[in-house]
C-alpha atoms as a PDB file:
ATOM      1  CA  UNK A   1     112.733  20.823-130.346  1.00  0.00           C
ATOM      2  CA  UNK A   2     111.473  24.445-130.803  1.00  0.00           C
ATOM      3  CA  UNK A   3     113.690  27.635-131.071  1.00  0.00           C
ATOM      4  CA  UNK A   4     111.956  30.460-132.016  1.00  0.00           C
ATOM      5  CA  UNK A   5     115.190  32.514-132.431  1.00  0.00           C
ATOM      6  CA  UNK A   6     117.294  33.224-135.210  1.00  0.00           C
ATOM      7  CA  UNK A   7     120.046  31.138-134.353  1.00  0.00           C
ATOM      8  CA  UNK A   8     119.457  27.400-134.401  1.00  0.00           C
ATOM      9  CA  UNK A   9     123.514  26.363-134.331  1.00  0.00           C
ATOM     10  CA  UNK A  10     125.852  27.064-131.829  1.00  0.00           C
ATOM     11  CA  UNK A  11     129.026  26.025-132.689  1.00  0.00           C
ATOM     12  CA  UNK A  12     132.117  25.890-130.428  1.00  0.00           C
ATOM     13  CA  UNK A  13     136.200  25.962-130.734  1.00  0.00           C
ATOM     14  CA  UNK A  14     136.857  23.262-127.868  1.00  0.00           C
ATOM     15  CA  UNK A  15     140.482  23.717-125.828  1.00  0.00           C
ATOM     16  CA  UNK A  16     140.418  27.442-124.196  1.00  0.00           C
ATOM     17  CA  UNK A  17     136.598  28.199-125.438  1.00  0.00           C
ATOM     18  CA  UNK A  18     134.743  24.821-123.284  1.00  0.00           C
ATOM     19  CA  UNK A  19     137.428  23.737-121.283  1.00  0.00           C
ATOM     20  CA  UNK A  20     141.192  24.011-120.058  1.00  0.00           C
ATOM     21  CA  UNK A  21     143.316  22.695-122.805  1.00  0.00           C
ATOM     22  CA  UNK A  22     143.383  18.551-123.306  1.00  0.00           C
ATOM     23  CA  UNK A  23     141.042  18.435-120.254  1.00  0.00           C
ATOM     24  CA  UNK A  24     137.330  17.371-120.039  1.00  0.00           C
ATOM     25  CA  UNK A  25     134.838  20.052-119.945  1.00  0.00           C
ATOM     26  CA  UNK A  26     133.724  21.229-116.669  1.00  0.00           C
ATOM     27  CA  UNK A  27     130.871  20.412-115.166  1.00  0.00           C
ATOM     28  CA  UNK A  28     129.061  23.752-115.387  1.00  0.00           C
ATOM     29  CA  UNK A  29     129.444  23.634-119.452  1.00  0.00           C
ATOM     30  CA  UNK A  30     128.601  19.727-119.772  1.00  0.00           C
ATOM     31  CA  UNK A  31     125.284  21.101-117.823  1.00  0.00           C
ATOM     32  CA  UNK A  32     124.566  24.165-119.918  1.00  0.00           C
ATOM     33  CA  UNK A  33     125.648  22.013-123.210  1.00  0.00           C
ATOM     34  CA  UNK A  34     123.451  19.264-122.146  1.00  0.00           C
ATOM     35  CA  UNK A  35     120.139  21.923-121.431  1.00  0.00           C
ATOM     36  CA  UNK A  36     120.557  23.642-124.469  1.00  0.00           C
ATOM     37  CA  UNK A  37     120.411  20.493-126.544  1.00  0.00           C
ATOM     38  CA  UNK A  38     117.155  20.981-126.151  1.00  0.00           C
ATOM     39  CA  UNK A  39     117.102  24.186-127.726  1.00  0.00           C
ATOM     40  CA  UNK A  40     119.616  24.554-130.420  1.00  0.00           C
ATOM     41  CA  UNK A  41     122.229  22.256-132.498  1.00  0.00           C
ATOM     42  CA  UNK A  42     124.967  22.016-130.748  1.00  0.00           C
ATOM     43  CA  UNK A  43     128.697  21.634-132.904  1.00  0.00           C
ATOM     44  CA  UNK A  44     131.942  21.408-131.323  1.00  0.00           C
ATOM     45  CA  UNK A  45     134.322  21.993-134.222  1.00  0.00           C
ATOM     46  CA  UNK A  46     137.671  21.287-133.677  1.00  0.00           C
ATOM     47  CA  UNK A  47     141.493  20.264-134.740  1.00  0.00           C
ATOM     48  CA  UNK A  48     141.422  17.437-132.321  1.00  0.00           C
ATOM     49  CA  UNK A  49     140.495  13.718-133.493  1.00  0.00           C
ATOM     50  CA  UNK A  50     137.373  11.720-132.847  1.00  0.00           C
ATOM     51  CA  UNK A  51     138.787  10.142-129.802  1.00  0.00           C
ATOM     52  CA  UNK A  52     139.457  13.456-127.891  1.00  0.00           C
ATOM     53  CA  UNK A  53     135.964  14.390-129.203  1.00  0.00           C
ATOM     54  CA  UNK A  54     134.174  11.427-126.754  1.00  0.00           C
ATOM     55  CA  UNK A  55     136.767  12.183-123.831  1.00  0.00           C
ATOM     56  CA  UNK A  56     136.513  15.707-123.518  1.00  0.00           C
ATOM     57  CA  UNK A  57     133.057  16.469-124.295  1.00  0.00           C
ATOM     58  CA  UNK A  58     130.807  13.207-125.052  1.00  0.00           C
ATOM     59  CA  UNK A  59     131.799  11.621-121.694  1.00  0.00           C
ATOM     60  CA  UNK A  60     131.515  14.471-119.484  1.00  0.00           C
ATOM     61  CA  UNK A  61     127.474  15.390-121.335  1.00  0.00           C
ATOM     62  CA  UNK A  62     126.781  11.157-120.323  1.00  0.00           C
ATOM     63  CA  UNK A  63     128.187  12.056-116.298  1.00  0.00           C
ATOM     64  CA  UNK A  64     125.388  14.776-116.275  1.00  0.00           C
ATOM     65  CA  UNK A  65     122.951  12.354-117.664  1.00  0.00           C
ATOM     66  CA  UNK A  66     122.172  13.618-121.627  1.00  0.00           C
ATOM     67  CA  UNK A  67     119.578  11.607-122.903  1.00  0.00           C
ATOM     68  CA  UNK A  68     120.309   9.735-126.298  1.00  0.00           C
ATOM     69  CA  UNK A  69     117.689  11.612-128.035  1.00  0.00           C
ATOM     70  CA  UNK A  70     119.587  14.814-127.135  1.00  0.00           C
ATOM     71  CA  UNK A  71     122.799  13.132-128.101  1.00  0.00           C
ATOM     72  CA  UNK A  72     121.153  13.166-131.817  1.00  0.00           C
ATOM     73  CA  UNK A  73     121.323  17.665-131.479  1.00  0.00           C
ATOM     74  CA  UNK A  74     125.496  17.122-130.608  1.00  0.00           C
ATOM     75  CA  UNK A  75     127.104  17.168-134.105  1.00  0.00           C
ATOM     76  CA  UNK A  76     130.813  16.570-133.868  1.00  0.00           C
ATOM     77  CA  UNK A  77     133.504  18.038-136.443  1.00  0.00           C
ATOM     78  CA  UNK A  78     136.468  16.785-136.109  1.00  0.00           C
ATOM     79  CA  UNK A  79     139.826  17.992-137.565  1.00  0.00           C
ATOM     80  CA  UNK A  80     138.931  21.372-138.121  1.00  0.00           C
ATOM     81  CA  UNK A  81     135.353  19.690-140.074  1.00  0.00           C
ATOM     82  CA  UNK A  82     137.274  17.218-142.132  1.00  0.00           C
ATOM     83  CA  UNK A  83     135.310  14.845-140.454  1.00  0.00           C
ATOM     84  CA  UNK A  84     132.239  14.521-139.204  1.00  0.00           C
ATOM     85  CA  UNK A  85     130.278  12.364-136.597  1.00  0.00           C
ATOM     86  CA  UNK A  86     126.717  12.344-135.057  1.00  0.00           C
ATOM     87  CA  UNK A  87     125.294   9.723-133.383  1.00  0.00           C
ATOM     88  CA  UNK A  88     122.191   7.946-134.633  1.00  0.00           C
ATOM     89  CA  UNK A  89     120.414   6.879-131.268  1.00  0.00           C
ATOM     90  CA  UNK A  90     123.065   4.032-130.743  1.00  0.00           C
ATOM     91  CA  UNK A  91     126.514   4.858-131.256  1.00  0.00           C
ATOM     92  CA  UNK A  92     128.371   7.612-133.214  1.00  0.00           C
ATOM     93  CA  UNK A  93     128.700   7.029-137.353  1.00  0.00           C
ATOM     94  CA  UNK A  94     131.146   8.618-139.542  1.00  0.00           C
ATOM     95  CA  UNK A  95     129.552  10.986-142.473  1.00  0.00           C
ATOM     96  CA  UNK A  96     132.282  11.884-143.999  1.00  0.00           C
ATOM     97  CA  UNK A  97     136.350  12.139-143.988  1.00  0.00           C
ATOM     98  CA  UNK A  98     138.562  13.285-145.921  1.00  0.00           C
ATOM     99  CA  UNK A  99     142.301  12.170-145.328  1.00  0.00           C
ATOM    100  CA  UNK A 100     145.252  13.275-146.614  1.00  0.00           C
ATOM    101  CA  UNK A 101     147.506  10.869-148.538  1.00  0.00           C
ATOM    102  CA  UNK A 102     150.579   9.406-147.158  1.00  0.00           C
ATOM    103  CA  UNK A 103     152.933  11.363-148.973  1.00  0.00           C
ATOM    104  CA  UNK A 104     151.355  14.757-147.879  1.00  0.00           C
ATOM    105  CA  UNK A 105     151.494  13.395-144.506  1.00  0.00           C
ATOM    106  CA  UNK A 106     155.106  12.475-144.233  1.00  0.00           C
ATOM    107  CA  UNK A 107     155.946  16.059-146.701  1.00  0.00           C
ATOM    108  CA  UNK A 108     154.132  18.286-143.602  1.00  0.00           C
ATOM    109  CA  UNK A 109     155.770  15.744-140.857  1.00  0.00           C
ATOM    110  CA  UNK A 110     159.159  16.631-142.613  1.00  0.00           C
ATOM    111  CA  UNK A 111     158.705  20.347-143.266  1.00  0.00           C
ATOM    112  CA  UNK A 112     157.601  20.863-139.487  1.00  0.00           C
ATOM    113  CA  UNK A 113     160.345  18.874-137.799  1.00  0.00           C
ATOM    114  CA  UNK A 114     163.124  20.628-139.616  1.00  0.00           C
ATOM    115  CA  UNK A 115     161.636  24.009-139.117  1.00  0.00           C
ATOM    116  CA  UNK A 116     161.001  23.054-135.319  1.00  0.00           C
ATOM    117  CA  UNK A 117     164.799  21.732-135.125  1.00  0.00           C
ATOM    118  CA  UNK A 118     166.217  24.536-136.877  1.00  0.00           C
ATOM    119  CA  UNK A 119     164.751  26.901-134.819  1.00  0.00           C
ATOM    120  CA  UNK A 120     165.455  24.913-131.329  1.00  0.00           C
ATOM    121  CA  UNK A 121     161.693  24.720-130.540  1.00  0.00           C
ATOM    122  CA  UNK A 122     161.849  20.734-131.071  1.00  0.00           C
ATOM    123  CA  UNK A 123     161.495  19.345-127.615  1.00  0.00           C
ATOM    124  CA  UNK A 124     161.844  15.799-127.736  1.00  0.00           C
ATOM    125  CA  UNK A 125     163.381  15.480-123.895  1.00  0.00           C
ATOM    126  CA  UNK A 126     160.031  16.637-122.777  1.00  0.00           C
ATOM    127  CA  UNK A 127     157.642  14.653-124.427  1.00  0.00           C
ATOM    128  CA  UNK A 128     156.480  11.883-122.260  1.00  0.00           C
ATOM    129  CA  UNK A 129     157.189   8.318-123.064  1.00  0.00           C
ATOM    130  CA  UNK A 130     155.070   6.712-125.952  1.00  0.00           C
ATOM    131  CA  UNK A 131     153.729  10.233-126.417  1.00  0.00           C
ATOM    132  CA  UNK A 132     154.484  12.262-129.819  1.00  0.00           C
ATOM    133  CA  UNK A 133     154.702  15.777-130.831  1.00  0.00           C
ATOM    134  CA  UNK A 134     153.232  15.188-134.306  1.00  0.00           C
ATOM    135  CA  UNK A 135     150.184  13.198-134.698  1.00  0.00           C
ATOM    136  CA  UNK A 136     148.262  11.980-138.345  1.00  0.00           C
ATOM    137  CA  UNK A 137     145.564  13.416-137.733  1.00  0.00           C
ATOM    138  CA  UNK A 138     144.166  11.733-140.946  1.00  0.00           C
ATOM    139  CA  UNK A 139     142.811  14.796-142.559  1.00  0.00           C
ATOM    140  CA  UNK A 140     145.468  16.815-140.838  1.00  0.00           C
ATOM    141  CA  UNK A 141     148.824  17.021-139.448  1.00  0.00           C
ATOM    142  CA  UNK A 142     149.164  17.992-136.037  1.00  0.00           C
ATOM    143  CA  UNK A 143     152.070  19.438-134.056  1.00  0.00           C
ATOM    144  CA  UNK A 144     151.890  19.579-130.261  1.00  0.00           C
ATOM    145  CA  UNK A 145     155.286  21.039-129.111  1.00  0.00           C
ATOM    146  CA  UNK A 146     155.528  19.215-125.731  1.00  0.00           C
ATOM    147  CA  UNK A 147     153.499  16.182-126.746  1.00  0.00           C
ATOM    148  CA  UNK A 148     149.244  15.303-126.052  1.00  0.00           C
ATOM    149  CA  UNK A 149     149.874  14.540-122.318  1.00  0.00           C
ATOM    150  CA  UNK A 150     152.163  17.316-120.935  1.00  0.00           C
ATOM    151  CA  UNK A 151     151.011  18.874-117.878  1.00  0.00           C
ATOM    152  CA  UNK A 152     148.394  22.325-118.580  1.00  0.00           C
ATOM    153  CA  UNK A 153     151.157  24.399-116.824  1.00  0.00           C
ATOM    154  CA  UNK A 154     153.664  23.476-118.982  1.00  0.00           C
ATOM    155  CA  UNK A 155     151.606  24.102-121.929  1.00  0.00           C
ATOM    156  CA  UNK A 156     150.317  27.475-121.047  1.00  0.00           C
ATOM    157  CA  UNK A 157     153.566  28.545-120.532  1.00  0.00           C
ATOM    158  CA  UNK A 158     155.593  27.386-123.584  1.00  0.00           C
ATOM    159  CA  UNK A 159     154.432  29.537-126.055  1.00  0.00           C
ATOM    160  CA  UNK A 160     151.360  32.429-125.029  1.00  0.00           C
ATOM    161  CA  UNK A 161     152.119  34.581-126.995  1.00  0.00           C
ATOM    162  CA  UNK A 162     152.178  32.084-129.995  1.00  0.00           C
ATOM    163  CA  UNK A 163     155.866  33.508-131.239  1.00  0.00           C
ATOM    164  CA  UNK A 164     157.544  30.234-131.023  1.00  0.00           C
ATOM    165  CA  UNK A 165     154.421  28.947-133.541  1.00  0.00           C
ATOM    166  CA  UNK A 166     154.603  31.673-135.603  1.00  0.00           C
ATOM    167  CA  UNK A 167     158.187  31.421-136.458  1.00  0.00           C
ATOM    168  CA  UNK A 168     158.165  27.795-136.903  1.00  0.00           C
ATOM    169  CA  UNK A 169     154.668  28.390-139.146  1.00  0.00           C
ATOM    170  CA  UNK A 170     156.588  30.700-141.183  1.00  0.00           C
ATOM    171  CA  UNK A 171     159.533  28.294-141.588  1.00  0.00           C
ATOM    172  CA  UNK A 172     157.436  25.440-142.695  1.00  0.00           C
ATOM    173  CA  UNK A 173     155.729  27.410-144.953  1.00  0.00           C
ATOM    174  CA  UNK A 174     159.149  27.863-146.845  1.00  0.00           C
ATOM    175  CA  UNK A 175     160.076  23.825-146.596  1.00  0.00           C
ATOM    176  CA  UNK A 176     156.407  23.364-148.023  1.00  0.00           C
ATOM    177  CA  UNK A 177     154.626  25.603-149.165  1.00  0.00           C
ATOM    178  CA  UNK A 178     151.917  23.688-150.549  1.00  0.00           C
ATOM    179  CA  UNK A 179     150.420  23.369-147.248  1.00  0.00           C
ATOM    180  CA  UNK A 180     148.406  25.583-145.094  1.00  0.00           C
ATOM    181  CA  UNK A 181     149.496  26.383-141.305  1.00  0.00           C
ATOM    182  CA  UNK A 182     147.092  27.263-138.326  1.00  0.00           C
ATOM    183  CA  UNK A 183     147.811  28.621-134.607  1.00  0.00           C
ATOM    184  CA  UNK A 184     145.346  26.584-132.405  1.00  0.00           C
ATOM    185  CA  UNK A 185     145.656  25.531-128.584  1.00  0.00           C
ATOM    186  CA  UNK A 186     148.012  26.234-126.333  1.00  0.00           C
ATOM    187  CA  UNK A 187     151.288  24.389-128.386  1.00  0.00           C
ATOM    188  CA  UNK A 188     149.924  23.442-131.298  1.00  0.00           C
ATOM    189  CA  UNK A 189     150.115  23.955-135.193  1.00  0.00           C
ATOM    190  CA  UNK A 190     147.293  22.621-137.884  1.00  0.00           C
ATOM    191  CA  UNK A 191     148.628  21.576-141.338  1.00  0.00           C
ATOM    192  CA  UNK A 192     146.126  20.788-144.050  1.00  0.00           C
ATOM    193  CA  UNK A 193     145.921  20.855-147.646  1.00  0.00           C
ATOM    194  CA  UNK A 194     144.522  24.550-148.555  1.00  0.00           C
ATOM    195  CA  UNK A 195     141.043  25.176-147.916  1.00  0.00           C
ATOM    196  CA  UNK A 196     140.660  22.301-145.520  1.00  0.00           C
ATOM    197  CA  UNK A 197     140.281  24.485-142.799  1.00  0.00           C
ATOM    198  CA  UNK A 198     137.270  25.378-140.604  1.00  0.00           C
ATOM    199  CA  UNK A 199     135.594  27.493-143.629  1.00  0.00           C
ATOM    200  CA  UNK A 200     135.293  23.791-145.121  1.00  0.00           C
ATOM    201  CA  UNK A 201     134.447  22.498-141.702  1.00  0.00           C
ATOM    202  CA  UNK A 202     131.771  25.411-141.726  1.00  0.00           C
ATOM    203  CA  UNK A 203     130.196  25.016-145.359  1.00  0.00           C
ATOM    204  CA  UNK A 204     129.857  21.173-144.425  1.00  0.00           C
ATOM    205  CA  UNK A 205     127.920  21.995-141.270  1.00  0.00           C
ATOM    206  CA  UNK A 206     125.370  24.605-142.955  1.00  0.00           C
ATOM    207  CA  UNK A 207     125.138  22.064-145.571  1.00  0.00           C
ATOM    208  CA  UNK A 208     124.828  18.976-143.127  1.00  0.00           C
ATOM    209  CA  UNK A 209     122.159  20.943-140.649  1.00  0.00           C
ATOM    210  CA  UNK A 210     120.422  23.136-143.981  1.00  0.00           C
ATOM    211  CA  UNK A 211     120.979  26.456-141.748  1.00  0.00           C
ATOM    212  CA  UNK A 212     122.325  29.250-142.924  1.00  0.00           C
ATOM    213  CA  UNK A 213     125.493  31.270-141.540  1.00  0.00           C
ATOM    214  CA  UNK A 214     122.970  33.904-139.963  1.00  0.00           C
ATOM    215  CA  UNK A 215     121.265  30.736-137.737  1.00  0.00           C
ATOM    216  CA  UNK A 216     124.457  30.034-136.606  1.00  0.00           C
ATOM    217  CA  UNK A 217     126.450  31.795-133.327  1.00  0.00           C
ATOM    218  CA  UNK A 218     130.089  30.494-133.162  1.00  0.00           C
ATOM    219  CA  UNK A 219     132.586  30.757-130.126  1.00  0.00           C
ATOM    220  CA  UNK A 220     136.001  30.289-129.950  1.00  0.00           C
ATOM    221  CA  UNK A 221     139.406  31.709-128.790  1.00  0.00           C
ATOM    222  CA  UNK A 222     141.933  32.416-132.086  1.00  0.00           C
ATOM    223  CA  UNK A 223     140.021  34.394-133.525  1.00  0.00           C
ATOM    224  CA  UNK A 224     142.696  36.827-134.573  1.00  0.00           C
ATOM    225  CA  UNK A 225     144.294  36.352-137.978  1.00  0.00           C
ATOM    226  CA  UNK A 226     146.538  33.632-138.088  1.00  0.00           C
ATOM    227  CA  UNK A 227     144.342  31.697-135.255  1.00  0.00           C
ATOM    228  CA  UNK A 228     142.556  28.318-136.072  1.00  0.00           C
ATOM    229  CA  UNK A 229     139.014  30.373-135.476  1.00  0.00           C
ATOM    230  CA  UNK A 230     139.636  33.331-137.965  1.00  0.00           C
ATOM    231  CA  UNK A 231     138.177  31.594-140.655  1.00  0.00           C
ATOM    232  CA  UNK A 232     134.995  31.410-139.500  1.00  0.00           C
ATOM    233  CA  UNK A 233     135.351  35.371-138.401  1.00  0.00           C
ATOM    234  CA  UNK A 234     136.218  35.739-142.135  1.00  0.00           C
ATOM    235  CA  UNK A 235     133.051  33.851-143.537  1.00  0.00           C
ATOM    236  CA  UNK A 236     131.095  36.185-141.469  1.00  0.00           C
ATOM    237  CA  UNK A 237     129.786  33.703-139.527  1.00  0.00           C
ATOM    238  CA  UNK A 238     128.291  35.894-136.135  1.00  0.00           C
ATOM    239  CA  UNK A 239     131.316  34.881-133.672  1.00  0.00           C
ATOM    240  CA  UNK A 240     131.794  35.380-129.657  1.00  0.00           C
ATOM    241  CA  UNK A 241     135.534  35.687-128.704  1.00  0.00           C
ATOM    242  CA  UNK A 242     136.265  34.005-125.716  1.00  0.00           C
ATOM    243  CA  UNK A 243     139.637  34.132-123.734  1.00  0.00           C
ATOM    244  CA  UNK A 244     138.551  30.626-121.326  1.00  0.00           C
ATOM    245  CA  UNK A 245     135.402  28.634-120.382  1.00  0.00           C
ATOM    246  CA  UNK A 246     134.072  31.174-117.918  1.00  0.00           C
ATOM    247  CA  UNK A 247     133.841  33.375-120.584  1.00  0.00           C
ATOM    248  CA  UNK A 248     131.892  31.015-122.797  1.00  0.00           C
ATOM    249  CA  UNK A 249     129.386  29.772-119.539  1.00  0.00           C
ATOM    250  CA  UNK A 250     128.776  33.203-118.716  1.00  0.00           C
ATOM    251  CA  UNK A 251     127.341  33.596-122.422  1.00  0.00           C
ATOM    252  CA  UNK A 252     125.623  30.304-122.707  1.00  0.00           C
ATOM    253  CA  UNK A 253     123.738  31.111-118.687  1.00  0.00           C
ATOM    254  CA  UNK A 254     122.123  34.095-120.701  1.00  0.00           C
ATOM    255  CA  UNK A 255     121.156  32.192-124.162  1.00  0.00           C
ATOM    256  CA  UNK A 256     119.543  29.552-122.094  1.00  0.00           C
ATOM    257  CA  UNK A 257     117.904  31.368-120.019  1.00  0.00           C
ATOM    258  CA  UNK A 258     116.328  33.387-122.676  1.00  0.00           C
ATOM    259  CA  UNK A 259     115.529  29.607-124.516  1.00  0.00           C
ATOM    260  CA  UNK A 260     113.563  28.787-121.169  1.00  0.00           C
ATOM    261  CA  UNK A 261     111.921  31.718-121.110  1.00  0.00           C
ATOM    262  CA  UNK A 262     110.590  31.769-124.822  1.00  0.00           C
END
């Protein structure tokens, strides 16, 4: 692998930057990921667990035929980098985790319900069956207002302007404050002990890959304050704002073809 250019990373936010939210990548990014493995490291970095990880973006790079040794340039951070996985030419291995205990779980899982009930924004009726709006996340708590498997519609349209989040974000905040609160998705909140956010996820991957920030180009949606990818915009990390996943292939059709051409 050669890359002449400064950047050697690119790093991605996955629902809204590679894909529609909860859905598998397209086919047009698993092809553009899967040629510019060949060029850069690529990290998807990311609130979701491991197991979304495989179905959203590992499966759909094996339908376009990635190679294992390519598979060894895909570095996956899960839970906003409080976990991390690559996969050493057989199957994926674990570097590192970091969980949260069981009290902090059950002390976020508490603070968000009540805010979410207080508020009305708890919407138990629509969750599907054996679904669940919050999810241990391990090193993260997770809430998904309508559950992991409601329809895209129905997601996009419960809360786009992200004031339902915010108020319930604000509310938690007040039943525990000892927690931070992050905006991601399309119904979803991020709770994490302070500083487990994706400036840890971040400092873990320069210190994983030995880049620095300036060899890495990041891409994601939230990147407003408040959002799940402002922390990266605040380490001064060089970031592309996307608003969908025809934003980010239109940027990746000119990086590659500038890596061919090289």
């Amino acid at each position: 692998m050669y890359n002449k250019y400064m950047k050697k990373v690119l790093s991605f936010d996955i629902d809204q930057t590679l894909n529609i939210a909860k859905t598998p990548i397209p086919d047009e990014i698993a092809e553009l990921l899967r040629d510019l493995l060949d060029y850069y490291e690529i990290c998807p970095i990311s609130g979701q667990k491991f197991d979304q990880f495989l179905i959203q973006i590992v499966n759909r790079l094996k339908d376009v035929n990635v190679t294992n040794e390519q598979l060894k340039h895909l570095h996956l951070f899960v839970a906003q980098g409080t976990q991390y996985y690559r996969y050493n030419g057989q199957e994926w291995e674990q570097v590192y985790n970091y969980p949260l205990s069981d009290d902090q779980v059950a002390e976020i899982t508490k603070a968000i319900q009540q805010a979410a009930e207080e508020l009305g924004y708890w919407e138990q009726d629509k969750v599907a069956e054996g679904d669940e709006i919050i999810e241990n996340r391990l090193s993260q708590v997770t809430f998904s207002a309508l559950g992991q498997k409601a329809g895209t519609e129905a997601k996009y349209a419960w809360d786009p302007d992200c004031k339902k989040r915010e108020a319930i974000v604000a509310r938690a905040k007040e039943l525990a404050p000892s927690y931070e609160y992050e905006i991601g998705g399309t119904t979803s909140i991020n709770a994490f002990v302070p500083g487990m956010n994706k400036v840890f996820g971040m400092t873990h991957l320069l210190e994983e890959l030995n880049v620095t920030k300036e060899e890495v180009l990041y891409f994601g949606d939230m990147t407003q304050p408040g959002g799940n990818d402002y922390p990266v915009v605040q380490m001064g990390v060089d970031t592309i704002t996307v608003r969908s996943h025809e934003d980010t292939a239109y940027a990746l059709r000119g990086i590659l073809a500038i890596a061919k051409n090289s």
